[in-house]
Protein backbone atom coordinates (compact mmCIF):
# COMPACT_ATOMS: atom_id res chain seq x y z
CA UNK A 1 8.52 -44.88 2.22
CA UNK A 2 6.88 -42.76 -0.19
CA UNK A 3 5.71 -39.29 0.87
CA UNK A 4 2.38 -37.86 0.91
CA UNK A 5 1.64 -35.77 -1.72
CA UNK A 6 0.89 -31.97 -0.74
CA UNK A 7 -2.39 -31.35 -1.99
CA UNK A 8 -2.47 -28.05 -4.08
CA UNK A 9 -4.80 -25.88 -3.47
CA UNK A 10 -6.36 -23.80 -6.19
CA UNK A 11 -5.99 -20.00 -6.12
CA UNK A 12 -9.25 -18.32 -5.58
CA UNK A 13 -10.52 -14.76 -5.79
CA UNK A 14 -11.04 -12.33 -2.82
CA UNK A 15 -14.70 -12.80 -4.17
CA UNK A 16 -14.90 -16.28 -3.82
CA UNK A 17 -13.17 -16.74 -0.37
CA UNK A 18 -16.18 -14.22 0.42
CA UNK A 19 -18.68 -16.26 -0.91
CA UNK A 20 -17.86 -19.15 1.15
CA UNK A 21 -17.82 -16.87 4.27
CA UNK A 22 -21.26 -16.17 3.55
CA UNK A 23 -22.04 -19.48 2.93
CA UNK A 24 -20.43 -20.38 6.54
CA UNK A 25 -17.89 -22.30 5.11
CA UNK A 26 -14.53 -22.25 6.91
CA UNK A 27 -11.97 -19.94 5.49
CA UNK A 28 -9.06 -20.43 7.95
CA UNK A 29 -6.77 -22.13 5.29
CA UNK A 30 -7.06 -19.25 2.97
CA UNK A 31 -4.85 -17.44 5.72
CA UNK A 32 -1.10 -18.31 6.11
CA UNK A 33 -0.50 -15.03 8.56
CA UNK A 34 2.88 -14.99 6.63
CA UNK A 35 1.74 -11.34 5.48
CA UNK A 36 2.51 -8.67 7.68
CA UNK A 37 0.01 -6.05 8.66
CA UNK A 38 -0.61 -2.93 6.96
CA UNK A 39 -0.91 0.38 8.61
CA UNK A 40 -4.13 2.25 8.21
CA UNK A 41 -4.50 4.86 5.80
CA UNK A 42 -5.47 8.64 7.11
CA UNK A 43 -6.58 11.46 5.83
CA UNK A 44 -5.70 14.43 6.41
CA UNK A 45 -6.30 18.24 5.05
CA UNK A 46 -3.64 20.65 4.00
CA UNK A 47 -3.62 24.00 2.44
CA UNK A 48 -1.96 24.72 -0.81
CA UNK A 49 -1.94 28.42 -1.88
CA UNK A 50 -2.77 28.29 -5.97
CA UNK A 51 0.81 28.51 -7.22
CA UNK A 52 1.91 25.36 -5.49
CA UNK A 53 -1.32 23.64 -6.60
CA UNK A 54 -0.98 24.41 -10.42
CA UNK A 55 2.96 23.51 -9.93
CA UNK A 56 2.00 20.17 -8.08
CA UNK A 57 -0.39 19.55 -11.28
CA UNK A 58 2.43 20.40 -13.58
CA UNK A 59 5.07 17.98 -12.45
CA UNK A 60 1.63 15.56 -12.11
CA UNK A 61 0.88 15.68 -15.94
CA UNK A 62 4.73 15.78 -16.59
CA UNK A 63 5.02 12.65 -14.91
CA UNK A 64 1.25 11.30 -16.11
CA UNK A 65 0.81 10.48 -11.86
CA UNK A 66 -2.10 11.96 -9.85
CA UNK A 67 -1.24 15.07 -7.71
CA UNK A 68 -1.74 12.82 -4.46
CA UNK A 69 0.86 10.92 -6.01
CA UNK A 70 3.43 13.84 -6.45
CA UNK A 71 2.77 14.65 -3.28
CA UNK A 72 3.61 11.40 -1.41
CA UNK A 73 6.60 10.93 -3.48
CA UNK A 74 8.11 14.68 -2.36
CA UNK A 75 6.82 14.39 1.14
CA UNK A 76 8.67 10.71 1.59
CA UNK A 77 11.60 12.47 0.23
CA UNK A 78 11.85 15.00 2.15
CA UNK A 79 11.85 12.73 4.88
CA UNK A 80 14.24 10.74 4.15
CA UNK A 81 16.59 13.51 3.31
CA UNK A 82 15.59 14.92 7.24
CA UNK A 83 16.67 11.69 8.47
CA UNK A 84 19.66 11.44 6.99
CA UNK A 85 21.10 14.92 7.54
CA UNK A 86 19.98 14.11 11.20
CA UNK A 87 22.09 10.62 11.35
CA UNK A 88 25.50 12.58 10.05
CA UNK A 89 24.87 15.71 12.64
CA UNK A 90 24.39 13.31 15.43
């Protein structure tokens, strides 16, 4: 017995799957829920005094990334550094 052929179907833009939405055409096969959720984004204010800002901007153009960036990329290390000194004290 032969098997059924899956049919494929074709990839399609966040655009389009919005289209059909609005159209009030069923979506439901355009989600697999093999993705996993991702945790909302906050923001949040925090005060730099100027020479930490114009160092932050430095190591930004050095490294062509947006200050933000720099700032994620520290902050998650520092992190994981706290966490690890933490796991071999305790």
């Amino acid at each position: 017995m032969k098997k059924a052929a899956k049919k494929k179907m074709k990839k399609m833009s966040a655009d389009d799957i919005a289209n059909l939405a609005e159209q009030g055409k069923s979506i439901s096969k355009f989600f697999t829920n093999a993705g996993s959720m991702k945790k909302t984004i906050q923001r949040v204010n925090v005060d730099f005094v100027g020479d930490m800002l114009e160092e932050l901007d430095r190591i930004a153009e050095e490294l062509n990334i947006s200050r933000q960036a720099v700032i994620k990329t520290y902050l998650r290390q520092a992190l994981d550094q706290h966490y690890l000194a933490k796991s071999k004290a305790g």
